[in-house]
PDB file of N, CA and C in Angstrom:
ATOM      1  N   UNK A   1      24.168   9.793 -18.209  1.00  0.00           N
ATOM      2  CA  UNK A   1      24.832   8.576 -18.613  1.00  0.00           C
ATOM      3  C   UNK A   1      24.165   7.385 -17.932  1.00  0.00           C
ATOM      4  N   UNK A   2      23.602   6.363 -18.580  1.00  0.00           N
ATOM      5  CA  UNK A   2      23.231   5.278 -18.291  1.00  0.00           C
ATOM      6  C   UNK A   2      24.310   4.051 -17.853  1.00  0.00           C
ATOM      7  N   UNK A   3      24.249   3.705 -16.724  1.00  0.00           N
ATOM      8  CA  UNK A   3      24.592   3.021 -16.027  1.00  0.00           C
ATOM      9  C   UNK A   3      24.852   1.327 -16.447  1.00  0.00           C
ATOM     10  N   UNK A   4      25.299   1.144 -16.861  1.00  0.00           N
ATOM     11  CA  UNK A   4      25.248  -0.918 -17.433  1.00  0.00           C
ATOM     12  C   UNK A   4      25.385  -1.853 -16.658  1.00  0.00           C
ATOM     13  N   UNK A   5      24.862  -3.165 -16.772  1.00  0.00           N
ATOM     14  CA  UNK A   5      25.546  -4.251 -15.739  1.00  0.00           C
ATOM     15  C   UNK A   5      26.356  -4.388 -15.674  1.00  0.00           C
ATOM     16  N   UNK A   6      27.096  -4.262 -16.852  1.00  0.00           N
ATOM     17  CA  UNK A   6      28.412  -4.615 -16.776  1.00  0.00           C
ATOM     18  C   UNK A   6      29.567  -3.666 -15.549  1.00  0.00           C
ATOM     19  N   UNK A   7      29.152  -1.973 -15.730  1.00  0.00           N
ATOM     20  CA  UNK A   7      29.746  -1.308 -14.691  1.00  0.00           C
ATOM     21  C   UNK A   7      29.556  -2.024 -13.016  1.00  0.00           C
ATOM     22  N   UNK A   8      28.567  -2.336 -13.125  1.00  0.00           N
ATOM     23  CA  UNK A   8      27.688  -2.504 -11.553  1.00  0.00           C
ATOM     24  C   UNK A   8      28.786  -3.610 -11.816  1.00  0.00           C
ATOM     25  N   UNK A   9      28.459  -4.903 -12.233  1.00  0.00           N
ATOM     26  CA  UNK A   9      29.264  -5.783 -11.634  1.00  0.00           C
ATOM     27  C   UNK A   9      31.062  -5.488 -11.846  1.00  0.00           C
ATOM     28  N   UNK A  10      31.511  -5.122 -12.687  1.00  0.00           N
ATOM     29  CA  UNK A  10      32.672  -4.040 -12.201  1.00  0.00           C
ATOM     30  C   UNK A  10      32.856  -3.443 -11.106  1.00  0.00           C
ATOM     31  N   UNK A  11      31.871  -3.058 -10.045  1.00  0.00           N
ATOM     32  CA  UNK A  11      32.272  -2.216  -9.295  1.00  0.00           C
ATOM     33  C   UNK A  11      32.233  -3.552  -8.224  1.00  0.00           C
ATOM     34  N   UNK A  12      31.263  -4.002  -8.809  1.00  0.00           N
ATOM     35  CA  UNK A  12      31.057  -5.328  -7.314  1.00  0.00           C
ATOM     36  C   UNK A  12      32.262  -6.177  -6.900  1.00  0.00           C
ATOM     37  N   UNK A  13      32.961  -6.335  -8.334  1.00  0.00           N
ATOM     38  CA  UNK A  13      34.323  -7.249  -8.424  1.00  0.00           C
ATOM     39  C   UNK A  13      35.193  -6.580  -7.130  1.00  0.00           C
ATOM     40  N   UNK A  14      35.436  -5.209  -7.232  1.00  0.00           N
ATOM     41  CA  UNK A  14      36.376  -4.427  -6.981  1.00  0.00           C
ATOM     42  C   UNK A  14      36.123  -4.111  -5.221  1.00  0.00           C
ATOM     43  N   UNK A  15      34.916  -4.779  -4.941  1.00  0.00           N
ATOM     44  CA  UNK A  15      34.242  -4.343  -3.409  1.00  0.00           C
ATOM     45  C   UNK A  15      35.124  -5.206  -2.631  1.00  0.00           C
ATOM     46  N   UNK A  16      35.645  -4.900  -1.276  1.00  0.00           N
ATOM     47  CA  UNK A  16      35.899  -5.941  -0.368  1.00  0.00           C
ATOM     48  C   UNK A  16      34.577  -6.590   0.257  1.00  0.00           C
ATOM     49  N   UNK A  17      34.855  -8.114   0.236  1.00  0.00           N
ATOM     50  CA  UNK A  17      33.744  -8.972   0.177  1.00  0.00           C
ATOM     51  C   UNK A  17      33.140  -8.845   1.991  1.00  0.00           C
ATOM     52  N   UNK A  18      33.594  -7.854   2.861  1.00  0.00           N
ATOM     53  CA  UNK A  18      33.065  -7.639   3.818  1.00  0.00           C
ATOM     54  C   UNK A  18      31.290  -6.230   4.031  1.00  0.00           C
ATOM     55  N   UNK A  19      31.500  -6.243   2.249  1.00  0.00           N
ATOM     56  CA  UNK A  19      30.254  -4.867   1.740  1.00  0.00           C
ATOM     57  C   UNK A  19      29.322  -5.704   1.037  1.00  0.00           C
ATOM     58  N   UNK A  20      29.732  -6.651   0.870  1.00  0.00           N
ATOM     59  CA  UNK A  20      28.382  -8.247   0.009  1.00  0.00           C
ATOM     60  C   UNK A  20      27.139  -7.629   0.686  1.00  0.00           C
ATOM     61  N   UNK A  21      27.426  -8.035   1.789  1.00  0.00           N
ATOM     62  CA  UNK A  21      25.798  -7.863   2.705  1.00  0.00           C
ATOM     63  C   UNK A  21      25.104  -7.003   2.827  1.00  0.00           C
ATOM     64  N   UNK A  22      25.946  -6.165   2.666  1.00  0.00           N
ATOM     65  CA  UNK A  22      25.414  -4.741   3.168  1.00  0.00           C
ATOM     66  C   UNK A  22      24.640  -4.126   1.245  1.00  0.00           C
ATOM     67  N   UNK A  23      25.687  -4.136   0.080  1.00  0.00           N
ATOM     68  CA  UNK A  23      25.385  -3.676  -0.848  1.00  0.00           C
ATOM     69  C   UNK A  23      23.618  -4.926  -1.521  1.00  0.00           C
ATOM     70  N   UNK A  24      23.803  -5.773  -0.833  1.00  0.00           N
ATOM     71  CA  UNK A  24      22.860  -7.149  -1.148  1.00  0.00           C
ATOM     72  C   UNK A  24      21.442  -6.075  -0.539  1.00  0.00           C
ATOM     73  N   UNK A  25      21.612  -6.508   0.910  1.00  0.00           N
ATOM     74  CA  UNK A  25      20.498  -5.452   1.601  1.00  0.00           C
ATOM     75  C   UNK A  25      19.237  -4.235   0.737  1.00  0.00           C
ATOM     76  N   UNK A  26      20.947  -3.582  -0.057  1.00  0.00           N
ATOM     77  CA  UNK A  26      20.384  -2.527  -0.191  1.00  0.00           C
ATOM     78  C   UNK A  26      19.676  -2.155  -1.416  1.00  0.00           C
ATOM     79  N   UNK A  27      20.243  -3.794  -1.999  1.00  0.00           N
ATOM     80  CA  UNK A  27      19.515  -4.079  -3.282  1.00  0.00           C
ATOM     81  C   UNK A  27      17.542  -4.366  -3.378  1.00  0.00           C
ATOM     82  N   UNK A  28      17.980  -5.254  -2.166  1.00  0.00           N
ATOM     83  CA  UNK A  28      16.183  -5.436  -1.609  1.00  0.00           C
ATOM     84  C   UNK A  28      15.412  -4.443  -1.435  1.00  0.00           C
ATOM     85  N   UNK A  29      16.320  -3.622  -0.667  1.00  0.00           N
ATOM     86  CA  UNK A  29      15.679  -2.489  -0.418  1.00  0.00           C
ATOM     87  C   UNK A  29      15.038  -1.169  -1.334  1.00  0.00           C
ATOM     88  N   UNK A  30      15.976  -0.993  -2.416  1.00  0.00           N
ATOM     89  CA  UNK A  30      15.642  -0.848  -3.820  1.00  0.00           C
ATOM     90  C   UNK A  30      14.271  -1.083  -4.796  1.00  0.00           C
ATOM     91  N   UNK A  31      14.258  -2.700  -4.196  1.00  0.00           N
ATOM     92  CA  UNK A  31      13.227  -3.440  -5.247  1.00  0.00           C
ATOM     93  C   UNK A  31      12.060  -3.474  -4.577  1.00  0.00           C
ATOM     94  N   UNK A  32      12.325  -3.642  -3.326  1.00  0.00           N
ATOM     95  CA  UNK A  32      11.283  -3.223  -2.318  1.00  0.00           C
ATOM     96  C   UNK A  32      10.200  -1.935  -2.466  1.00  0.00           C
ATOM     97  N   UNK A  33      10.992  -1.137  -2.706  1.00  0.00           N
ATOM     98  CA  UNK A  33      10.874   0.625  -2.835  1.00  0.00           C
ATOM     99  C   UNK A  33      10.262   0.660  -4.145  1.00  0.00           C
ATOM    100  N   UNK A  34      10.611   0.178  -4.945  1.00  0.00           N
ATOM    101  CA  UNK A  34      10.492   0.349  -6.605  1.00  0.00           C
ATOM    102  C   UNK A  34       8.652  -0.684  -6.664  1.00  0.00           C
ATOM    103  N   UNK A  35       8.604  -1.591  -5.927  1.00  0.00           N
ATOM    104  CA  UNK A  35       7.394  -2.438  -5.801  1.00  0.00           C
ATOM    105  C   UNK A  35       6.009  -1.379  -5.194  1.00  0.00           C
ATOM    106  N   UNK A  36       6.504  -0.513  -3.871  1.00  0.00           N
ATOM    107  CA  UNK A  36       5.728   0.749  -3.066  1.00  0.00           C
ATOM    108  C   UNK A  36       5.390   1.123  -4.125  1.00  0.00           C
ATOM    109  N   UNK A  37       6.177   1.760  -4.967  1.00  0.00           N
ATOM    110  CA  UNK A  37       5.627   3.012  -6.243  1.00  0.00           C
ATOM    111  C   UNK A  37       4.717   2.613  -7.190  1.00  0.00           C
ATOM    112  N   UNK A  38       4.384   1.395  -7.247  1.00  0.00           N
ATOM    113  CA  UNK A  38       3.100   1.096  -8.143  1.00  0.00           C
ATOM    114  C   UNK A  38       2.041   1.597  -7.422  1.00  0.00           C
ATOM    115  N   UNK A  39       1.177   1.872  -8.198  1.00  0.00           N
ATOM    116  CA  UNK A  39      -0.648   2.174  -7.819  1.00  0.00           C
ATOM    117  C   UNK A  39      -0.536   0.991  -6.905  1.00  0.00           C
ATOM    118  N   UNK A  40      -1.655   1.343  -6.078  1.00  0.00           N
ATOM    119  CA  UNK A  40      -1.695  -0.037  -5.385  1.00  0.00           C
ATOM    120  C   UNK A  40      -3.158  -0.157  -6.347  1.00  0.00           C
ATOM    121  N   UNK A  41      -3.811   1.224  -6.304  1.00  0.00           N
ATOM    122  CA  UNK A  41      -5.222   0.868  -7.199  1.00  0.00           C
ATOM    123  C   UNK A  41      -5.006  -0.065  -8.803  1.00  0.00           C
ATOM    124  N   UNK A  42      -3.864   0.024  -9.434  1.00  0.00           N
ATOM    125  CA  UNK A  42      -3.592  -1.606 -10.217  1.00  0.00           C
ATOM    126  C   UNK A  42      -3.820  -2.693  -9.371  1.00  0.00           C
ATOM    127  N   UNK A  43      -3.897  -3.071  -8.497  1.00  0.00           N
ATOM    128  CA  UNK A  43      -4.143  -4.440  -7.734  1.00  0.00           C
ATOM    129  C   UNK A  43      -5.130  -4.854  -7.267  1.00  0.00           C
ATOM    130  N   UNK A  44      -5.976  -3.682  -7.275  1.00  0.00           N
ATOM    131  CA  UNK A  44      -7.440  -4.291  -6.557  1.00  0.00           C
ATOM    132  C   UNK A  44      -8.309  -5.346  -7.437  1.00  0.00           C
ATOM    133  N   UNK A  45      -9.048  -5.759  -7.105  1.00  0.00           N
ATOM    134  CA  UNK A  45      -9.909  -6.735  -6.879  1.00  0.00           C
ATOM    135  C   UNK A  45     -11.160  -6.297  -7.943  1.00  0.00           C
ATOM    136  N   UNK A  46     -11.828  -6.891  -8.571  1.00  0.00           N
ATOM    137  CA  UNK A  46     -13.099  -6.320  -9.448  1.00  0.00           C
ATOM    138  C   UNK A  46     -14.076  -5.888  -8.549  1.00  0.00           C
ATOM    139  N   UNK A  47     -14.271  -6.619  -7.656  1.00  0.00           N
ATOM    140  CA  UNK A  47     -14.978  -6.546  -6.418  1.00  0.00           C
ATOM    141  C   UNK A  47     -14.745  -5.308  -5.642  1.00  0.00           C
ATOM    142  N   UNK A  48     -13.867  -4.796  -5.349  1.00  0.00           N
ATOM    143  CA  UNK A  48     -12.633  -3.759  -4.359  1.00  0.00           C
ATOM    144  C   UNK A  48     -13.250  -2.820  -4.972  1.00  0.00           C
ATOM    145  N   UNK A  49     -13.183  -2.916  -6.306  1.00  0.00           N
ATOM    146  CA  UNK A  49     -13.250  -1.626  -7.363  1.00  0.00           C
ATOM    147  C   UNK A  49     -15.136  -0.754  -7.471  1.00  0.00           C
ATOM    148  N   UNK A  50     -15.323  -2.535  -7.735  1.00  0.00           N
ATOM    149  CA  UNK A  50     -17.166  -1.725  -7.653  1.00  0.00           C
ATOM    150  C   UNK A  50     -17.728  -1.635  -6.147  1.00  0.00           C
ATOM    151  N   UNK A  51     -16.974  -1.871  -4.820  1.00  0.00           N
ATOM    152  CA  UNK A  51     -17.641  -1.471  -3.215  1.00  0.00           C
ATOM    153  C   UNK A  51     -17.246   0.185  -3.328  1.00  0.00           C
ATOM    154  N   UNK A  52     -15.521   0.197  -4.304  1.00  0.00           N
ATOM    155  CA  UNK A  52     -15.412   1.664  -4.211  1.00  0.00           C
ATOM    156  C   UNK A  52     -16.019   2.527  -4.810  1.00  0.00           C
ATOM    157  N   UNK A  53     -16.623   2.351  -5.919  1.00  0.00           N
ATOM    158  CA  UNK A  53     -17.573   2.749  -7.054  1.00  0.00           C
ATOM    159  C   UNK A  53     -19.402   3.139  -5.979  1.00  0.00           C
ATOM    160  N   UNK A  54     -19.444   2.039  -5.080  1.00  0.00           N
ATOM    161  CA  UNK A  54     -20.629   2.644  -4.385  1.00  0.00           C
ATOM    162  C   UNK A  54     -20.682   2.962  -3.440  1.00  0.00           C
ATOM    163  N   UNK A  55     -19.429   3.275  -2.935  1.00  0.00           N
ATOM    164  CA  UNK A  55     -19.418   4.242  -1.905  1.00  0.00           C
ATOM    165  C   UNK A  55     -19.399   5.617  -2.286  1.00  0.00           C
ATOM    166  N   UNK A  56     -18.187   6.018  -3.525  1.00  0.00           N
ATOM    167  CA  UNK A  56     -18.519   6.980  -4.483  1.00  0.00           C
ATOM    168  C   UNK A  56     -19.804   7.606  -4.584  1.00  0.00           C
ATOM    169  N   UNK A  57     -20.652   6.670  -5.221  1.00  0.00           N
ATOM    170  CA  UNK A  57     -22.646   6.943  -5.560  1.00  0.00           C
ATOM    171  C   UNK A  57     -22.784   7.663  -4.211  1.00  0.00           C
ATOM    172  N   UNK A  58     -22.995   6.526  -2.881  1.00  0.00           N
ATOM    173  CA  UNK A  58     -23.519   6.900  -1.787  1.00  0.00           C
ATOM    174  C   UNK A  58     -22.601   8.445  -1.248  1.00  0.00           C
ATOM    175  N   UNK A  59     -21.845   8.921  -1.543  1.00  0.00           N
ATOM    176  CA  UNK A  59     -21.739   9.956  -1.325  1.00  0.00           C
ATOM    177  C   UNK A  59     -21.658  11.023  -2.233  1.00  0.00           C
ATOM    178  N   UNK A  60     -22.042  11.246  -3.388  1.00  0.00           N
ATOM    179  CA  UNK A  60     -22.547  11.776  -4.164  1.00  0.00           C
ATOM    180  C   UNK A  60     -24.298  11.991  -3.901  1.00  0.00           C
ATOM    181  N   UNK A  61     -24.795  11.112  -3.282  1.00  0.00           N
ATOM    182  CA  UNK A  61     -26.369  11.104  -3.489  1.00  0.00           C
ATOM    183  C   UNK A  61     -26.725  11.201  -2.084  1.00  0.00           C
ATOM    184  N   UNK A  62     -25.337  11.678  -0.926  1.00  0.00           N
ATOM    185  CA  UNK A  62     -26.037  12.168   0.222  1.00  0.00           C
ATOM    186  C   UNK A  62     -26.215  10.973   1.299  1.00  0.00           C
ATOM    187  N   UNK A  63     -25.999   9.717   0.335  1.00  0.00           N
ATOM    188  CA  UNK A  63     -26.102   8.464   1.688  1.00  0.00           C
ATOM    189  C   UNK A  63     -24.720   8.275   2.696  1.00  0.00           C
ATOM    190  N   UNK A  64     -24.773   9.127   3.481  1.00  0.00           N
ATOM    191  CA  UNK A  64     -23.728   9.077   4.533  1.00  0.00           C
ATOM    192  C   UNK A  64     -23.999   9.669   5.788  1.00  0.00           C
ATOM    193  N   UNK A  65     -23.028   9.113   6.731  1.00  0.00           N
ATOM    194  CA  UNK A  65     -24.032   9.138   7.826  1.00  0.00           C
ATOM    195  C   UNK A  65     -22.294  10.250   8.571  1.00  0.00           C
ATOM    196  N   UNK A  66     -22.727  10.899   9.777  1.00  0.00           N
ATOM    197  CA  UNK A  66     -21.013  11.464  10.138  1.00  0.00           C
ATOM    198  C   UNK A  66     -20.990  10.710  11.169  1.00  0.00           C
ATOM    199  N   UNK A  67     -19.805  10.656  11.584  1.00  0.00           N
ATOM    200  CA  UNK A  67     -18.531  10.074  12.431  1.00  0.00           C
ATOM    201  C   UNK A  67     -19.533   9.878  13.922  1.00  0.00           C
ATOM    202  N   UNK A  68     -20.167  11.031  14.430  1.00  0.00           N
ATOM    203  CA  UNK A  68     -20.779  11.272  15.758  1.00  0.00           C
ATOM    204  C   UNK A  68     -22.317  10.408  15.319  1.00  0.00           C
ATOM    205  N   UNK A  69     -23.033  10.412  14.461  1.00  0.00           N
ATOM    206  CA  UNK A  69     -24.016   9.745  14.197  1.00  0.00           C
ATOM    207  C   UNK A  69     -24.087   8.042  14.531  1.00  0.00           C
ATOM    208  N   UNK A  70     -22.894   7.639  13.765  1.00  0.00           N
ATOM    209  CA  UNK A  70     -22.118   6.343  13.728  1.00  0.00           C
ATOM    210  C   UNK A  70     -22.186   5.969  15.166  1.00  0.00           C
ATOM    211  N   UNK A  71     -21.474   6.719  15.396  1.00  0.00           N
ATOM    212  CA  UNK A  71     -20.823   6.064  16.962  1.00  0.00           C
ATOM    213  C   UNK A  71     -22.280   5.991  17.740  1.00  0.00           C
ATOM    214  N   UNK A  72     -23.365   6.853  17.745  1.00  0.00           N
ATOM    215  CA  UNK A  72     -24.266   6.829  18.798  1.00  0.00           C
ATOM    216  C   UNK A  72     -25.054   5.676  18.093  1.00  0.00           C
ATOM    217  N   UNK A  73     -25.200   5.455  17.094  1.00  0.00           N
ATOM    218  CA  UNK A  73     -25.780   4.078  16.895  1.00  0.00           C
ATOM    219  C   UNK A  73     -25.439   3.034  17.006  1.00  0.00           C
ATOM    220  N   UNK A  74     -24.450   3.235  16.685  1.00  0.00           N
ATOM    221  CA  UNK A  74     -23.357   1.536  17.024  1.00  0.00           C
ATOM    222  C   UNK A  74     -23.355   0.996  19.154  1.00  0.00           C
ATOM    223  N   UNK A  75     -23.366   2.378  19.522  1.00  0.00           N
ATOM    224  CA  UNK A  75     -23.724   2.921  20.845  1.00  0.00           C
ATOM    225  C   UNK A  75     -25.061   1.593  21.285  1.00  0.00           C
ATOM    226  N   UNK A  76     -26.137   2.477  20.547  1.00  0.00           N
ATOM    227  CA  UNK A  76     -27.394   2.121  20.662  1.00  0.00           C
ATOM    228  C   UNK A  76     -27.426   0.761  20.472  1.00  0.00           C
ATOM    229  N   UNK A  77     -27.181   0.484  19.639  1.00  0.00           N
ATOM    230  CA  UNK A  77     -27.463  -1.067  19.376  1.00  0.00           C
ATOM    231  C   UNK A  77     -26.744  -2.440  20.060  1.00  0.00           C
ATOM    232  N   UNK A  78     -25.460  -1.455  20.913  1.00  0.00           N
ATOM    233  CA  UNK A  78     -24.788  -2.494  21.639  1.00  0.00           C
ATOM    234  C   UNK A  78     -25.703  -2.638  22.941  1.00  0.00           C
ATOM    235  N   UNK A  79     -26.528  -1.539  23.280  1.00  0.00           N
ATOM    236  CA  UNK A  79     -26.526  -1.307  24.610  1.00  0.00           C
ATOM    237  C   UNK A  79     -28.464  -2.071  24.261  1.00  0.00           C
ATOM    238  N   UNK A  80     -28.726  -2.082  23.274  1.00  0.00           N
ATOM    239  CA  UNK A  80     -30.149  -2.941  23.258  1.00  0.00           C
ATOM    240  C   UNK A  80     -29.340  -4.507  23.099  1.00  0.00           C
ATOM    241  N   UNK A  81     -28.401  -4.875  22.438  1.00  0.00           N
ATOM    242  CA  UNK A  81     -28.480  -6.590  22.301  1.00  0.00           C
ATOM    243  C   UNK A  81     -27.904  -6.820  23.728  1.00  0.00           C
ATOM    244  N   UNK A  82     -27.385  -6.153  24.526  1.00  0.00           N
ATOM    245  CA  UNK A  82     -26.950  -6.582  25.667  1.00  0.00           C
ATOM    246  C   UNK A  82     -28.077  -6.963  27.071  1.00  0.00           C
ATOM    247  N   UNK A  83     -29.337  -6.581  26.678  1.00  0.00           N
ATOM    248  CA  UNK A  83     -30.089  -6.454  27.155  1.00  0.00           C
ATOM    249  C   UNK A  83     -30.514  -7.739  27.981  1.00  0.00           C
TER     250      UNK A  83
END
């Protein structure tokens, strides 16, 4: 059974007006929640879309570097500009 405005605000009439805040809250909270559940990937950027597109390539075609590689270069290169 589908639910109507008309019930909802029926029920709202019938609330003691000390549950306003609280049922208000929980309305946000609702729309809030209901906003989370979109893709966020609908929102990106054209831009967003094709950096993700070549990072994709680059790891498909082997251009990646691992986690321990990274770090010793990033390493390296702090410890030469400090020079």
């Amino acid at each position: 059974m589908d639910i109507t405005i008309e019930e909802i605000e029926k029920n709202l009439r019938s609330l003691p007006k000390e549950f306003f805040g609280q049922v208000n809250d929980y309305i946000d909270l609702l729309k809030s929640k209901a906003k989370i559940e979109t893709d966020w990937a609908d929102h990106l950027t054209d831009s967003q879309k094709q950096s993700i597109e070549r990072g994709i390539d680059d790891i498909k075609n082997g251009r990646t570097h691992s986690h321990e590689e990274a770090k010793r270069k990033i390493k390296q290169y702090l410890l030469e500009r400090s020079k």
